[in-house]
Protein backbone atom coordinates (compact mmCIF):
# COMPACT_ATOMS: atom_id res chain seq x y z
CA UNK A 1 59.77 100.26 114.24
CA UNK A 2 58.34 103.61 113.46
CA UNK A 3 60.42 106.14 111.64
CA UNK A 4 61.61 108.24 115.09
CA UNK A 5 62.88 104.88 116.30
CA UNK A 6 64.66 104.45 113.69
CA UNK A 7 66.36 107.91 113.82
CA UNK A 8 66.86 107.72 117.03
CA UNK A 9 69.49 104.67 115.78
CA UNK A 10 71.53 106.83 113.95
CA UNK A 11 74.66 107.27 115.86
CA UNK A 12 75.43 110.90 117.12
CA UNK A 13 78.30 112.59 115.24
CA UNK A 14 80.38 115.35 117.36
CA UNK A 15 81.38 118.38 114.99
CA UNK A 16 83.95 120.38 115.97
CA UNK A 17 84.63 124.14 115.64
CA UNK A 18 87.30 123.58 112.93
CA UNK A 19 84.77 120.73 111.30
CA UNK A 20 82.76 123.40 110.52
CA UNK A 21 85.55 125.68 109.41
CA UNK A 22 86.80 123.40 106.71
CA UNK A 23 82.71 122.21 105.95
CA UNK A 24 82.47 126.13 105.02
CA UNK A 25 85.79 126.70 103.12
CA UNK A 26 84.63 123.31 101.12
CA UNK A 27 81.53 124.57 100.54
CA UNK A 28 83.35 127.81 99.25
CA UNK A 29 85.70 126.45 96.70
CA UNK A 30 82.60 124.14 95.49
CA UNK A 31 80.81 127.29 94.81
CA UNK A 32 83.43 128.82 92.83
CA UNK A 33 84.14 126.09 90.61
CA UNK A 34 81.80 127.06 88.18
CA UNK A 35 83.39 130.56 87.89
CA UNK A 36 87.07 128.91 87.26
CA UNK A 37 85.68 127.07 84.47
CA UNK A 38 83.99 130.17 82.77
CA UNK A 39 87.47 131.60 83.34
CA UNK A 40 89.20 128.72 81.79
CA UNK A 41 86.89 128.45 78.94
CA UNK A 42 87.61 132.38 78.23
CA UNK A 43 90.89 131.73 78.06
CA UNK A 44 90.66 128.73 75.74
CA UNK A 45 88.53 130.52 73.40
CA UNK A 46 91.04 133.45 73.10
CA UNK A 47 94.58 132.06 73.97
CA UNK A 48 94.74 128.39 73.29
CA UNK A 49 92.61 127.68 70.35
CA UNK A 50 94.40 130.21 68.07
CA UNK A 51 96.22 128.04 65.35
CA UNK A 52 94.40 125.11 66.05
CA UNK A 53 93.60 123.64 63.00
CA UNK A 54 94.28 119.97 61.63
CA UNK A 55 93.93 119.19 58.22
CA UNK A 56 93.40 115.33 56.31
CA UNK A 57 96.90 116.17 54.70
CA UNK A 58 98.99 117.08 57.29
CA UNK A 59 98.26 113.96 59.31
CA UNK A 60 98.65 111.93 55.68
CA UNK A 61 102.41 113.79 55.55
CA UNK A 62 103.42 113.72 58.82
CA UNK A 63 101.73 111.48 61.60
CA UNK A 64 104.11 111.59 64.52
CA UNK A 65 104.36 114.86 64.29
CA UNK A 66 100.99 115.52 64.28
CA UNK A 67 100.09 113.32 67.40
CA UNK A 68 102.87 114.96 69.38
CA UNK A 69 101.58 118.28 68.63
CA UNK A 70 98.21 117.11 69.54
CA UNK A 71 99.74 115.71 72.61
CA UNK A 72 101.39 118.97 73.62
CA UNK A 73 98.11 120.76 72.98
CA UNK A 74 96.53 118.80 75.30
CA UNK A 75 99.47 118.42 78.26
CA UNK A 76 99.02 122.58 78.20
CA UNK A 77 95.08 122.28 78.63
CA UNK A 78 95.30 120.18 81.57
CA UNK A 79 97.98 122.35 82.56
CA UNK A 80 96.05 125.26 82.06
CA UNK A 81 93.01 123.78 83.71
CA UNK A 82 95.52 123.13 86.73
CA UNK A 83 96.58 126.39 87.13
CA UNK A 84 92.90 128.29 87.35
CA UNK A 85 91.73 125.25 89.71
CA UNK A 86 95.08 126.18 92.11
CA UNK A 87 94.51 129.86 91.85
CA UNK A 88 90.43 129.06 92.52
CA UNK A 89 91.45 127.53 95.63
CA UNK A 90 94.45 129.96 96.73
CA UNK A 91 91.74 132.85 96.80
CA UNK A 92 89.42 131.01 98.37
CA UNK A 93 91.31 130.15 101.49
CA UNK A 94 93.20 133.92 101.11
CA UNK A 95 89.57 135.53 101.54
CA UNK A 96 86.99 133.73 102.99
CA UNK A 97 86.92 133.65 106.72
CA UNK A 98 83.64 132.03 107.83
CA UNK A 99 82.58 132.92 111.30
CA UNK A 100 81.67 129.87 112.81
């Protein structure tokens, strides 16, 4: 077979009008993604990272307590991370209106 035979096989996909819609709103939040994670690294930098420091003795004195702080640390990154993805989204769908 030559290749326009062969794309002739490909079977025929029907897109609807709200398809597209959500095609364009998911091509919308995709595009903003990297500006939530500039945001969240911003934040990071300035909020979360303040008092950050671990030193050899401190996990020598007192392990658990160190892991748990760690732990928490992390929990409120993901948490964090959460949050700026959720409001990413919110705005996106709040104002984007494609015209399709």
């Amino acid at each position: 077979k030559t290749p326009l035979e062969a794309i002739d096989n490909i079977p025929k996909i029907e897109l609807t009008r709200q398809d597209l819609q959500f095609l364009a709103r998911s091509s919308d939040i995709a595009a903003r993604i990297p500006t939530a994670m500039i945001l969240y690294v911003l934040f990071d930098f300035f909020f979360l990272s303040a008092d950050n420091d671990i030193y050899k003795e401190e996990i020598d004195e007192d392990a658990p307590g160190v892991l748990v702080e760690s732990l928490f640390t992390m929990a409120s990154r993901v948490g964090v991370i959460f949050m700026f993805v959720l409001a990413t989204m919110a705005t996106s769908f709040a104002f984007y209106h494609p015209d399709i």
